[in-house]
PDB file of N, CA and C in Angstrom:
ATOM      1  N   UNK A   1      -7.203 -22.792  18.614  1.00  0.00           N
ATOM      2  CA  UNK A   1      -7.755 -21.795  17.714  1.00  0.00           C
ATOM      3  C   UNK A   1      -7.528 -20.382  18.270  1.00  0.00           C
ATOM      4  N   UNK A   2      -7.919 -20.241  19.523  1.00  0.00           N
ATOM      5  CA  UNK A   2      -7.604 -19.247  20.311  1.00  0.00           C
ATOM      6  C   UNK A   2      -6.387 -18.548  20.173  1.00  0.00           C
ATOM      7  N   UNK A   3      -5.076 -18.995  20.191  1.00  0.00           N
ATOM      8  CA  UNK A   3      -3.706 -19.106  20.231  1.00  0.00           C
ATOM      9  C   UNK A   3      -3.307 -18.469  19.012  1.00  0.00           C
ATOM     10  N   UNK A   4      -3.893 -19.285  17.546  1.00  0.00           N
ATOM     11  CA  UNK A   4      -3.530 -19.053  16.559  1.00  0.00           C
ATOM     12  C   UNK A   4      -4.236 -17.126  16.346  1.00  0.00           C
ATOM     13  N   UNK A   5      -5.016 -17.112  16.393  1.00  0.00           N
ATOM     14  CA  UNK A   5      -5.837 -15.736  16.512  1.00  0.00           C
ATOM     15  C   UNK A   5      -4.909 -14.722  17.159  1.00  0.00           C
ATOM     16  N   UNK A   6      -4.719 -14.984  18.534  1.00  0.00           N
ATOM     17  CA  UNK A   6      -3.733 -14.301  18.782  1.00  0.00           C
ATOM     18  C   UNK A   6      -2.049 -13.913  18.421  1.00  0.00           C
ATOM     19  N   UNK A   7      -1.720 -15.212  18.056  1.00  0.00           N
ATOM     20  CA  UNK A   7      -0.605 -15.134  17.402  1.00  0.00           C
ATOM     21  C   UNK A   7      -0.223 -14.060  16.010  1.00  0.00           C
ATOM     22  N   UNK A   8      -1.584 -14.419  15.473  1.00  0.00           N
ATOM     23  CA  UNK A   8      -1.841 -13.576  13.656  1.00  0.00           C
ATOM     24  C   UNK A   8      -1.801 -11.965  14.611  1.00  0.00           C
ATOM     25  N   UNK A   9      -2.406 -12.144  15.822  1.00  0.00           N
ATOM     26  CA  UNK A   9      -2.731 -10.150  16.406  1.00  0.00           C
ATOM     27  C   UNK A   9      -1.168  -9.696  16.614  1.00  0.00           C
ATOM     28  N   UNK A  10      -0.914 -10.480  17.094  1.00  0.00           N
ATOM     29  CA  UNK A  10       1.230  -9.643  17.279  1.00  0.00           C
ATOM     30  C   UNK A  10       1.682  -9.789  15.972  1.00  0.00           C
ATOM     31  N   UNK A  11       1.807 -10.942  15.067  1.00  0.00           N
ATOM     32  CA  UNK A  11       1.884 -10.488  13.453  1.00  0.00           C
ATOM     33  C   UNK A  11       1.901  -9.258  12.871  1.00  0.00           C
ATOM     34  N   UNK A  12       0.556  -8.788  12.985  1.00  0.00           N
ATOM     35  CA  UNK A  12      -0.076  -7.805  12.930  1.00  0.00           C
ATOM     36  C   UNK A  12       0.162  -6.753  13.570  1.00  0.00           C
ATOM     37  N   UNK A  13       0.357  -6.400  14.923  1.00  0.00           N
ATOM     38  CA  UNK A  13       0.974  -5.470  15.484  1.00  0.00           C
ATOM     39  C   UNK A  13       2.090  -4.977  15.209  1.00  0.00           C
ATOM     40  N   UNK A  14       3.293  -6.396  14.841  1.00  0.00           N
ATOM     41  CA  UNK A  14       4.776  -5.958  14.534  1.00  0.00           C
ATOM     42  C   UNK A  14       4.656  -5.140  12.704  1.00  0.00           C
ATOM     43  N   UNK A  15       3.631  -5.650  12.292  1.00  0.00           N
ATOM     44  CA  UNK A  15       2.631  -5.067  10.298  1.00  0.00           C
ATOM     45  C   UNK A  15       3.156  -3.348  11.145  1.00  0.00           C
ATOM     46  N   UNK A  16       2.435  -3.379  11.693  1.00  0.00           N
ATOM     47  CA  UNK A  16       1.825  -1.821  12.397  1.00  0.00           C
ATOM     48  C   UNK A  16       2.907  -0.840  12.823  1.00  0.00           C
ATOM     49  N   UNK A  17       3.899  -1.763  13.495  1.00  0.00           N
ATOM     50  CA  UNK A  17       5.406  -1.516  14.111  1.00  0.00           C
ATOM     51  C   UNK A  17       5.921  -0.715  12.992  1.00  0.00           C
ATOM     52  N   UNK A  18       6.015  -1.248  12.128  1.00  0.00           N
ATOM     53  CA  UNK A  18       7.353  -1.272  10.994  1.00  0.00           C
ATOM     54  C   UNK A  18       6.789  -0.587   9.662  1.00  0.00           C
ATOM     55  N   UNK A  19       5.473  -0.119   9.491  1.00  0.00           N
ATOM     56  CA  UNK A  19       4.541   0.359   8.823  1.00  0.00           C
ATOM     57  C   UNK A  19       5.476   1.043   7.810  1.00  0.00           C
ATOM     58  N   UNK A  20       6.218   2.065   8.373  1.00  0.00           N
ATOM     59  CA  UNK A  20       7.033   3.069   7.651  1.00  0.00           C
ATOM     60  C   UNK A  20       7.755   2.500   7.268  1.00  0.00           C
ATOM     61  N   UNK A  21       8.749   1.608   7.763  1.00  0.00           N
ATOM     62  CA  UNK A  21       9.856   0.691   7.041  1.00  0.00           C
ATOM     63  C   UNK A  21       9.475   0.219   5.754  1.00  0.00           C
ATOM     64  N   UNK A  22       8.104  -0.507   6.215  1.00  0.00           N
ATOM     65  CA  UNK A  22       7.522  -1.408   5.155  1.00  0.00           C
ATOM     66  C   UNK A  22       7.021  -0.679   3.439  1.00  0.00           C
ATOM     67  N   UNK A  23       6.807   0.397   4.162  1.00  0.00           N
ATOM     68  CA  UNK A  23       6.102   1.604   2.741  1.00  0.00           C
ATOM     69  C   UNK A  23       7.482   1.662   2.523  1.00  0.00           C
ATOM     70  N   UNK A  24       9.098   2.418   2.770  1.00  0.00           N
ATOM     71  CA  UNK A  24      10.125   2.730   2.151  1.00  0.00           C
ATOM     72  C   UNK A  24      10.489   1.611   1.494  1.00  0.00           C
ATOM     73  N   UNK A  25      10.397   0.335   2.180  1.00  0.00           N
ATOM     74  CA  UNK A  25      10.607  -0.578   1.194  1.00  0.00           C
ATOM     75  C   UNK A  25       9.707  -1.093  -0.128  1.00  0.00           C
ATOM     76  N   UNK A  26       8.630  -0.863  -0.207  1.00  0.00           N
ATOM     77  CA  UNK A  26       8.091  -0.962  -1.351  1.00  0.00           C
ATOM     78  C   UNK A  26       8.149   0.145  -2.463  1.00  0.00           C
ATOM     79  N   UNK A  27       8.689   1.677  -1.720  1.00  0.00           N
ATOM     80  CA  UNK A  27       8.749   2.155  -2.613  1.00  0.00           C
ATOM     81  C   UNK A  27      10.011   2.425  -3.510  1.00  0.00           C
ATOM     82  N   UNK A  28      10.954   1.536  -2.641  1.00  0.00           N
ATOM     83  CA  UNK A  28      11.976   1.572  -3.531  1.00  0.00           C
ATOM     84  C   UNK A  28      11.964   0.424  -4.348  1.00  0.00           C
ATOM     85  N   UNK A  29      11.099  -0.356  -4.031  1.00  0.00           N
ATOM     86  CA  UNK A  29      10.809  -1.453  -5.397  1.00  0.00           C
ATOM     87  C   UNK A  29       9.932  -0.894  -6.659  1.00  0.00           C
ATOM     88  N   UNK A  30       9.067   0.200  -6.212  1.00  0.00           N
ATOM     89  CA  UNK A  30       8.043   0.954  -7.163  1.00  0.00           C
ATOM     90  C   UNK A  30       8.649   1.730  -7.925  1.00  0.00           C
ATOM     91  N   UNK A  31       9.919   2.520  -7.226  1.00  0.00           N
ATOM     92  CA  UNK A  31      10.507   3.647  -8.022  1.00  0.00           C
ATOM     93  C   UNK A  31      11.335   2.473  -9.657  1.00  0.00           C
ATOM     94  N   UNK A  32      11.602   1.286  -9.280  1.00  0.00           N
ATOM     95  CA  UNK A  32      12.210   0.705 -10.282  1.00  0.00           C
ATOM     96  C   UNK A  32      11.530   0.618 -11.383  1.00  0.00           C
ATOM     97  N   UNK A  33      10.160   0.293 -11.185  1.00  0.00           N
ATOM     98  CA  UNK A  33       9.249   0.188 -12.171  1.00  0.00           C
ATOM     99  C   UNK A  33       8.431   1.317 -12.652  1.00  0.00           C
ATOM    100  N   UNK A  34       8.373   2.300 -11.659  1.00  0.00           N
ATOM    101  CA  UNK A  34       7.424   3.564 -12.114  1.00  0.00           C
ATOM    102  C   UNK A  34       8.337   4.795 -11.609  1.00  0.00           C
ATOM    103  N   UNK A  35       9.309   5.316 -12.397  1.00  0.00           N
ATOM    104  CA  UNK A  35      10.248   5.874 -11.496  1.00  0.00           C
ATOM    105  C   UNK A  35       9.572   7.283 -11.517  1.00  0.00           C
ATOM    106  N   UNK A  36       8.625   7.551 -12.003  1.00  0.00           N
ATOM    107  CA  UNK A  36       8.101   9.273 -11.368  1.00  0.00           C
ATOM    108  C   UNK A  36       6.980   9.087 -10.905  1.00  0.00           C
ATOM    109  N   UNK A  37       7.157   8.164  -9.775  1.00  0.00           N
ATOM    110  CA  UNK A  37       6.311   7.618  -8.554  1.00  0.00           C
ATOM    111  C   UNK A  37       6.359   8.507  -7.461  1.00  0.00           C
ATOM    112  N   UNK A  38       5.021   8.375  -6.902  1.00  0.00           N
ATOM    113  CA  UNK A  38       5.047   8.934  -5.792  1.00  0.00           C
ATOM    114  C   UNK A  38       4.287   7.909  -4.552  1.00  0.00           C
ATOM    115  N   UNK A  39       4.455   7.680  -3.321  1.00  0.00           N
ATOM    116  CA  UNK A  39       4.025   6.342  -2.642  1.00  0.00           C
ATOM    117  C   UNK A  39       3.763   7.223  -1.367  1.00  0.00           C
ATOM    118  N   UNK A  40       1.883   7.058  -1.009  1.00  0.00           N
ATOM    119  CA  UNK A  40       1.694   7.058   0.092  1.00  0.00           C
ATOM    120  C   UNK A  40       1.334   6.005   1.297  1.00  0.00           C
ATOM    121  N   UNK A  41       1.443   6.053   2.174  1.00  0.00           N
ATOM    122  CA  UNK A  41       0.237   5.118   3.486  1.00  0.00           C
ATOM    123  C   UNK A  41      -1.196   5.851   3.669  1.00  0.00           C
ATOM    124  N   UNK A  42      -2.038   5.288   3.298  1.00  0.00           N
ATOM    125  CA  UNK A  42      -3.642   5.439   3.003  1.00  0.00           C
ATOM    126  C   UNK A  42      -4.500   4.902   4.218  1.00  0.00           C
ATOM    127  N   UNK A  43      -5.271   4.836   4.232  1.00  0.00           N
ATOM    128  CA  UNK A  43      -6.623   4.053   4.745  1.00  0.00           C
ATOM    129  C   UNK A  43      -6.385   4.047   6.015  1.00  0.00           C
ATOM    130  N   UNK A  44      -6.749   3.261   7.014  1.00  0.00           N
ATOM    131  CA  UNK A  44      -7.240   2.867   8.398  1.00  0.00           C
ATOM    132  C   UNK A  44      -5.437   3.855   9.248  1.00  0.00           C
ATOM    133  N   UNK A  45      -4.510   3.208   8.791  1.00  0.00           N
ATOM    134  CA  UNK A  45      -3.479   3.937   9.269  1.00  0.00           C
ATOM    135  C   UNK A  45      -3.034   5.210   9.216  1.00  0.00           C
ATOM    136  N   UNK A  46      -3.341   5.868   8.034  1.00  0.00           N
ATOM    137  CA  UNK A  46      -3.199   7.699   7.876  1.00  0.00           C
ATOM    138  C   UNK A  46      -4.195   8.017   8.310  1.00  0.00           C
ATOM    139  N   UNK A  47      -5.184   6.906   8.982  1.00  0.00           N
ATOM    140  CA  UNK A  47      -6.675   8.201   9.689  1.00  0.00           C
ATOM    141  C   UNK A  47      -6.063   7.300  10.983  1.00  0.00           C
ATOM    142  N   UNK A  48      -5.639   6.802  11.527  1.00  0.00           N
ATOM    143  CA  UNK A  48      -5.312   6.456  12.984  1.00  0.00           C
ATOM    144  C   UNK A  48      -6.189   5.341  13.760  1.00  0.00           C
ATOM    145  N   UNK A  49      -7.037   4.908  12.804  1.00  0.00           N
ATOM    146  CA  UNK A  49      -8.405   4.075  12.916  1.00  0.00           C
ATOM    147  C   UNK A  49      -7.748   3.060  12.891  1.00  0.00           C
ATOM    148  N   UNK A  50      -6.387   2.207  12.656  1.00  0.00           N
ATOM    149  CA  UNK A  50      -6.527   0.788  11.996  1.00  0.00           C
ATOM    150  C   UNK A  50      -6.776   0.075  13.654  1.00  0.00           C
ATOM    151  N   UNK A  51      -6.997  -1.393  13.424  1.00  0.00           N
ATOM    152  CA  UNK A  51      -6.797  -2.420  14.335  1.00  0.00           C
ATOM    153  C   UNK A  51      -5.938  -3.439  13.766  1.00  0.00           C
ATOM    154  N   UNK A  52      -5.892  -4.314  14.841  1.00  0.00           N
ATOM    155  CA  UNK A  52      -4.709  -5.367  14.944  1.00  0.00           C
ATOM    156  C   UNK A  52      -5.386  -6.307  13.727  1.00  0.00           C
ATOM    157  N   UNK A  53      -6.349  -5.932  13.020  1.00  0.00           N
ATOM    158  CA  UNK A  53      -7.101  -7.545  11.784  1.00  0.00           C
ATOM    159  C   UNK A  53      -6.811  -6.068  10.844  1.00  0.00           C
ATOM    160  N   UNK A  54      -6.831  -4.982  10.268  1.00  0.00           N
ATOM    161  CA  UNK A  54      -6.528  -3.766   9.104  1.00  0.00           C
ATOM    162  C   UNK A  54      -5.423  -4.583   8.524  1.00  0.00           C
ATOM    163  N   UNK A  55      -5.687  -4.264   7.384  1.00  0.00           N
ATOM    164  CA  UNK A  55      -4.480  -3.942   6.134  1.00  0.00           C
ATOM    165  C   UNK A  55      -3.967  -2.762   6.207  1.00  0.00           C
ATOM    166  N   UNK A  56      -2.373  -2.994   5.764  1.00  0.00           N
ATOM    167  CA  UNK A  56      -1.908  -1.884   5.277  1.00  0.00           C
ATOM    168  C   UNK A  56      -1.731  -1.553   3.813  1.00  0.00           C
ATOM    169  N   UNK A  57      -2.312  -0.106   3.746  1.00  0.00           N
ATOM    170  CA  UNK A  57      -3.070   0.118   2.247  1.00  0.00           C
ATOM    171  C   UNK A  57      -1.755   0.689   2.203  1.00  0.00           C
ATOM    172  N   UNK A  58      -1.238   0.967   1.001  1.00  0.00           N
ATOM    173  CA  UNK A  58      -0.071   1.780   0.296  1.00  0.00           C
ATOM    174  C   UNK A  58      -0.596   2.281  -1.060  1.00  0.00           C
ATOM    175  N   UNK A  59      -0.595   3.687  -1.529  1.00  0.00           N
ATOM    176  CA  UNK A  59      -1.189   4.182  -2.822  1.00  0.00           C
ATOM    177  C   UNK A  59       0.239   4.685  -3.555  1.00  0.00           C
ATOM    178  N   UNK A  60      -0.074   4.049  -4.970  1.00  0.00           N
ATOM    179  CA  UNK A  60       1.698   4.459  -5.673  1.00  0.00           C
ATOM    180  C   UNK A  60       0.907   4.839  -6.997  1.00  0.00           C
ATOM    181  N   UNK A  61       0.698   6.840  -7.189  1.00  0.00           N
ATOM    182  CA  UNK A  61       0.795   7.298  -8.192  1.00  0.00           C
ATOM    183  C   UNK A  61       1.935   7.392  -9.130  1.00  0.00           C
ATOM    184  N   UNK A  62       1.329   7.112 -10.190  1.00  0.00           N
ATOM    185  CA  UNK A  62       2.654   7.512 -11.249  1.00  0.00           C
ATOM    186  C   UNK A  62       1.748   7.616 -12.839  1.00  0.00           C
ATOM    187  N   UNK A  63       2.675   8.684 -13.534  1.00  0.00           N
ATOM    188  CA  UNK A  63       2.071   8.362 -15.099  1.00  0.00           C
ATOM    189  C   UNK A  63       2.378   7.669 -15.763  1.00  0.00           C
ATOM    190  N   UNK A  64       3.012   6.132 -15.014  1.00  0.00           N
ATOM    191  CA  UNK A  64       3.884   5.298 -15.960  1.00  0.00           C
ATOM    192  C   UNK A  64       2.725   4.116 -15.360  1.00  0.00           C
ATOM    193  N   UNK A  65       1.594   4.583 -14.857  1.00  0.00           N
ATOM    194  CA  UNK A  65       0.425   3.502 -14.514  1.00  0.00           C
ATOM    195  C   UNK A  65      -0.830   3.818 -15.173  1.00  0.00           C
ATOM    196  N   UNK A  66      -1.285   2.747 -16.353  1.00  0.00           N
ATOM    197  CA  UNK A  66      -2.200   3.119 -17.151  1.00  0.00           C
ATOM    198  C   UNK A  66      -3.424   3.084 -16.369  1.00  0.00           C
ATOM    199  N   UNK A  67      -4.140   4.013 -17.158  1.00  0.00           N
ATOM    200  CA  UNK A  67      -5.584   4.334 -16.395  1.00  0.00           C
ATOM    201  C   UNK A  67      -6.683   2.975 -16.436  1.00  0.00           C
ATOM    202  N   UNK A  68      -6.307   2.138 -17.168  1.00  0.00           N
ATOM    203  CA  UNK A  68      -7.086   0.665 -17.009  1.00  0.00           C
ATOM    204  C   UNK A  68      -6.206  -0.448 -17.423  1.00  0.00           C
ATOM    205  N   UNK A  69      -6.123  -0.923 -16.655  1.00  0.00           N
ATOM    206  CA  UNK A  69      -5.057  -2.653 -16.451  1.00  0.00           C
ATOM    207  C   UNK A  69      -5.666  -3.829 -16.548  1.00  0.00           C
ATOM    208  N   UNK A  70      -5.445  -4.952 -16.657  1.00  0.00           N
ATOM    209  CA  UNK A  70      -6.013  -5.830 -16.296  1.00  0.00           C
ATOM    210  C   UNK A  70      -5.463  -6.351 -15.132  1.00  0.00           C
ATOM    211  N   UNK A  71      -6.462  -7.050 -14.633  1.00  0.00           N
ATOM    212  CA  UNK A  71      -6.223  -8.153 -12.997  1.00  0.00           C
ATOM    213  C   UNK A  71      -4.608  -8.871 -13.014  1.00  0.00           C
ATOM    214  N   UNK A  72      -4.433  -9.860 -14.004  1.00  0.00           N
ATOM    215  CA  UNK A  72      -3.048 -10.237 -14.141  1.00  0.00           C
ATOM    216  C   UNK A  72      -1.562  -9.175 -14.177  1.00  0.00           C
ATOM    217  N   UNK A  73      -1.646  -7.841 -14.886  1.00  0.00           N
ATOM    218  CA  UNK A  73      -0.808  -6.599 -14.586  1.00  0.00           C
ATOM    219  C   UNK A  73      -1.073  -6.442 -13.729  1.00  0.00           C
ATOM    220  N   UNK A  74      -2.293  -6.524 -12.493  1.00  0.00           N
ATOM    221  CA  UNK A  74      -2.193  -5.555 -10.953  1.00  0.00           C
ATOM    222  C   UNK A  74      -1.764  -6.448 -10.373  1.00  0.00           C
ATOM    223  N   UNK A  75      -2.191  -7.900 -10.841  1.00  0.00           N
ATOM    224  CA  UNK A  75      -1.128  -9.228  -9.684  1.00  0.00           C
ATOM    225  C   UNK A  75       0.340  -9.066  -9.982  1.00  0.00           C
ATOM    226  N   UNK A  76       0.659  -8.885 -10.824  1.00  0.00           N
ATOM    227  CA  UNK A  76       2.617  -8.912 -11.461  1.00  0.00           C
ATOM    228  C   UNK A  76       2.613  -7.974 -10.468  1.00  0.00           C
ATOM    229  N   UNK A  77       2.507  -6.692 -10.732  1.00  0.00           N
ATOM    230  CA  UNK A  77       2.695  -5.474 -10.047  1.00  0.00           C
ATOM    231  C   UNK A  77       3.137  -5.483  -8.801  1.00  0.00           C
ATOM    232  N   UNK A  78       1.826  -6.051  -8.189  1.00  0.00           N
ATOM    233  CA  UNK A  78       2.192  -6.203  -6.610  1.00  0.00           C
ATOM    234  C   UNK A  78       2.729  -7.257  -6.320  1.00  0.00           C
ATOM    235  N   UNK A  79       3.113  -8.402  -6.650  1.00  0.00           N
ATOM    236  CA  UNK A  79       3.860  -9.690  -6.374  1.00  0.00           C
ATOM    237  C   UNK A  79       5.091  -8.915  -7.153  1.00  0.00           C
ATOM    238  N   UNK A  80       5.750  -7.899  -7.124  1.00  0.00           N
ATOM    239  CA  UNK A  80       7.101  -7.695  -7.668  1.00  0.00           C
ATOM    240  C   UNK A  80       7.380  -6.552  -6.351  1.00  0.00           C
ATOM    241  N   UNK A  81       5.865  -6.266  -5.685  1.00  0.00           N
ATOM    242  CA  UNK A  81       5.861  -4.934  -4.354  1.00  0.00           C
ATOM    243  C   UNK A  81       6.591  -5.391  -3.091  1.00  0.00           C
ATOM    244  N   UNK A  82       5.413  -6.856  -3.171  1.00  0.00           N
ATOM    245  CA  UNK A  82       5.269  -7.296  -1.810  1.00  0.00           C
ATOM    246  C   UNK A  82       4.912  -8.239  -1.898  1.00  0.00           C
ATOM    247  N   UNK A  83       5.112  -9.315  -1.067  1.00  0.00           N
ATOM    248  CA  UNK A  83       4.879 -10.696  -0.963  1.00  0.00           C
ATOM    249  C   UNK A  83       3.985 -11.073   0.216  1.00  0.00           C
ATOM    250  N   UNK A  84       3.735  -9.864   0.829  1.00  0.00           N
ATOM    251  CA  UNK A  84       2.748  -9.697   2.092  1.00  0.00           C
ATOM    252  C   UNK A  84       1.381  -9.411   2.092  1.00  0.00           C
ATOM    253  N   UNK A  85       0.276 -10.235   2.441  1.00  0.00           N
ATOM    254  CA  UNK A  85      -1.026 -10.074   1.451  1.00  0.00           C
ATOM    255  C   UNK A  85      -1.927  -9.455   2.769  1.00  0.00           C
ATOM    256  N   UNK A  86      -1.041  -8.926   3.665  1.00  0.00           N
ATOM    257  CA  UNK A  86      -1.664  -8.101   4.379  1.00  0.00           C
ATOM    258  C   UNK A  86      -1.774  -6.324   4.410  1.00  0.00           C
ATOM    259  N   UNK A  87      -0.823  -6.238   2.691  1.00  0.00           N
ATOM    260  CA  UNK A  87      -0.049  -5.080   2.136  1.00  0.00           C
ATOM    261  C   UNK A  87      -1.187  -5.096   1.108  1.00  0.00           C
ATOM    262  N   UNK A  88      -2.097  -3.746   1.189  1.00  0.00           N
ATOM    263  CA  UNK A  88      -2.910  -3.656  -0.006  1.00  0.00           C
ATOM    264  C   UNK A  88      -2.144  -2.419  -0.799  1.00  0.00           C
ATOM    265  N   UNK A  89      -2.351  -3.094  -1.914  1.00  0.00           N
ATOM    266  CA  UNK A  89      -1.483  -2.032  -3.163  1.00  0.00           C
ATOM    267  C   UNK A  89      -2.639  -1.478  -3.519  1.00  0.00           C
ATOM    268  N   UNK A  90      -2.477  -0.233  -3.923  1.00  0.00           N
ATOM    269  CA  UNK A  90      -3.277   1.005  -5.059  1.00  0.00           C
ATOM    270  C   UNK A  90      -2.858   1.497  -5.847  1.00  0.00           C
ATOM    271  N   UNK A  91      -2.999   1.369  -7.074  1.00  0.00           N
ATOM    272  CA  UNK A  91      -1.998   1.784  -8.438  1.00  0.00           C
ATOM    273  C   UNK A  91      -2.912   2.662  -8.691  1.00  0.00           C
ATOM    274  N   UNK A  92      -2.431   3.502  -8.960  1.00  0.00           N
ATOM    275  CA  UNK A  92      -3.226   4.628  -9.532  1.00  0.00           C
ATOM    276  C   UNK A  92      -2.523   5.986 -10.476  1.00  0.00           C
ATOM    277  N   UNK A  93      -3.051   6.022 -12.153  1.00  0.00           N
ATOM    278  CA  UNK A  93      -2.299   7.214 -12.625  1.00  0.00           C
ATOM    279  C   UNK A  93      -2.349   8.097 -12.043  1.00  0.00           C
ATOM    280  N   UNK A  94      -1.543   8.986 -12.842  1.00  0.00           N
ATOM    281  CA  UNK A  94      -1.350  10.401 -12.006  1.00  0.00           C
ATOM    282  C   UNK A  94      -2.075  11.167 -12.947  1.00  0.00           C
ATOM    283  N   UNK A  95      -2.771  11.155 -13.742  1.00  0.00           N
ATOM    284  CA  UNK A  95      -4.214  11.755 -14.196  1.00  0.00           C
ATOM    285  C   UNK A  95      -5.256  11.235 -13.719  1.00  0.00           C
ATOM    286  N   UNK A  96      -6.010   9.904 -13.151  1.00  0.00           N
ATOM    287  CA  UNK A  96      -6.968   8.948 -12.496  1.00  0.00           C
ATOM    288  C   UNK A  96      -7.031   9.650 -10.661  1.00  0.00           C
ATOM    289  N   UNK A  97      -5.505  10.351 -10.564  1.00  0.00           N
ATOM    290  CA  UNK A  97      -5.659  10.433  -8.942  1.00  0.00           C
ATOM    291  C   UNK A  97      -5.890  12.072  -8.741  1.00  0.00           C
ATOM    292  N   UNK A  98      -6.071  12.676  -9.525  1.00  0.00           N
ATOM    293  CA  UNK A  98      -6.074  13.981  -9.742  1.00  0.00           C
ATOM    294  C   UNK A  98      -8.019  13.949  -8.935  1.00  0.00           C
ATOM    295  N   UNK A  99      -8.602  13.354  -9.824  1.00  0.00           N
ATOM    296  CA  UNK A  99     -10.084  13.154 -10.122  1.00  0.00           C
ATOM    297  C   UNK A  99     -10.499  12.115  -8.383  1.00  0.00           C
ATOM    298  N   UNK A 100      -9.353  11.375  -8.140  1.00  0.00           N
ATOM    299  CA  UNK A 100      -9.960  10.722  -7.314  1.00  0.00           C
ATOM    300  C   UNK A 100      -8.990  11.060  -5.896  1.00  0.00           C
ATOM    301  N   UNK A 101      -8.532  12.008  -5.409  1.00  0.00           N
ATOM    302  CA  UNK A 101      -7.266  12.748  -4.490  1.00  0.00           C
ATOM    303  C   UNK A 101      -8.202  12.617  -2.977  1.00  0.00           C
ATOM    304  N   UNK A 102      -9.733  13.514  -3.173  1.00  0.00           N
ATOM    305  CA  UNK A 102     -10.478  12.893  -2.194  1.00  0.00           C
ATOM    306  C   UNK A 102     -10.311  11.711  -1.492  1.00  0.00           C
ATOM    307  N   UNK A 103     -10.677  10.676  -2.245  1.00  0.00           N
ATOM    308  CA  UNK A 103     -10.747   9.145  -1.571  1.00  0.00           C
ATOM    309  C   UNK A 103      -9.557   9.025  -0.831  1.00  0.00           C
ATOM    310  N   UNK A 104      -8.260   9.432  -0.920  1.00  0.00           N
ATOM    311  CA  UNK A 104      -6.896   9.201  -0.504  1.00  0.00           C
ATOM    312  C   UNK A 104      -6.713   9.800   0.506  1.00  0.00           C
ATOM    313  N   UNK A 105      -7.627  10.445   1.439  1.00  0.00           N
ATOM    314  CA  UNK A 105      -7.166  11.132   2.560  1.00  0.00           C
ATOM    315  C   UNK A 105      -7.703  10.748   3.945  1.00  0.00           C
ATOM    316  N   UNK A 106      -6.675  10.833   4.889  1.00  0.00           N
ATOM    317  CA  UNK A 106      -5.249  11.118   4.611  1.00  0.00           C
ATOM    318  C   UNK A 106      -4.569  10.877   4.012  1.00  0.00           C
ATOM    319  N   UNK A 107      -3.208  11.708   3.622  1.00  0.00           N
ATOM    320  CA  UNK A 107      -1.949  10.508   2.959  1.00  0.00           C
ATOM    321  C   UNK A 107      -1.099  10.697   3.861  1.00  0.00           C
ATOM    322  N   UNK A 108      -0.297   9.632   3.918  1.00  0.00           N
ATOM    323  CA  UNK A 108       1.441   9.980   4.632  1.00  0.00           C
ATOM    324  C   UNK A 108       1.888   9.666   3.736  1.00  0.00           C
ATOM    325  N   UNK A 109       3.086  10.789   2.946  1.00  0.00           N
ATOM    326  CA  UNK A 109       3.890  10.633   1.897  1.00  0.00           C
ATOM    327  C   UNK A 109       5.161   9.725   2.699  1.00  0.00           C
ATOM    328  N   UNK A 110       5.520   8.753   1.756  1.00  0.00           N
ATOM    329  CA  UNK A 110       6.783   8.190   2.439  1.00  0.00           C
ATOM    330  C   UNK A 110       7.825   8.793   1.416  1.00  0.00           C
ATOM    331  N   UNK A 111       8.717   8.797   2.367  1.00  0.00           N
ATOM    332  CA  UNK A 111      10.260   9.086   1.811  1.00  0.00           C
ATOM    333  C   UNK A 111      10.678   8.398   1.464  1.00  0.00           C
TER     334      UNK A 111
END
């Protein structure tokens, strides 16, 4: 049990490694679907706080993301992002993030 725990922590570390890789690659899957997207890195990692058990949050404004979805559109969405369920997606319009820009900080804009 021990082993396995640790094993998931270097998992996780190499998550942490490649962080930036991992955001350019989702956002060139996002730009396909929301192409006047914009994709940051959010939460525990843009404040410098994460640990080896954190998600990596990714926030992808766009006005091509309606201001209320249902659960099955936010699962398509992100099962077309990422197949990594240690990758938390944030869809959010770009009128919805105007109102909610607070909650998002830090951002690291990815390129």
């Amino acid at each position: 049990m021990i082993k396995k725990y640790f094993e998931v922590l270097k998992k996780n570390r190499e998550l942490f490694e490649k962080a930036d890789e991992i955001a350019r690659e989702v956002k060139e899957r996002a730009k396909k679907l929301f192409d006047d997207c914009e994709v940051y890195i959010v939460g525990s990692y843009a404040k410098k706080e994460f640990t080896l058990s954190s998600d990596l949050d990714i926030l992808i404004v766009s006005s091509k993301i309606p201001e209320k979805f249902s659960f099955e559109w936010y699962s398509e969405i992100v099962k077309s992002l990422t197949d990594d369920n240690r990758i938390n997606i944030h869809l959010v319009s770009r009128k919805k993030f105007d109102n909610l820009k607070s909650l998002y900080r830090p951002r690291i804009p990815v390129d």
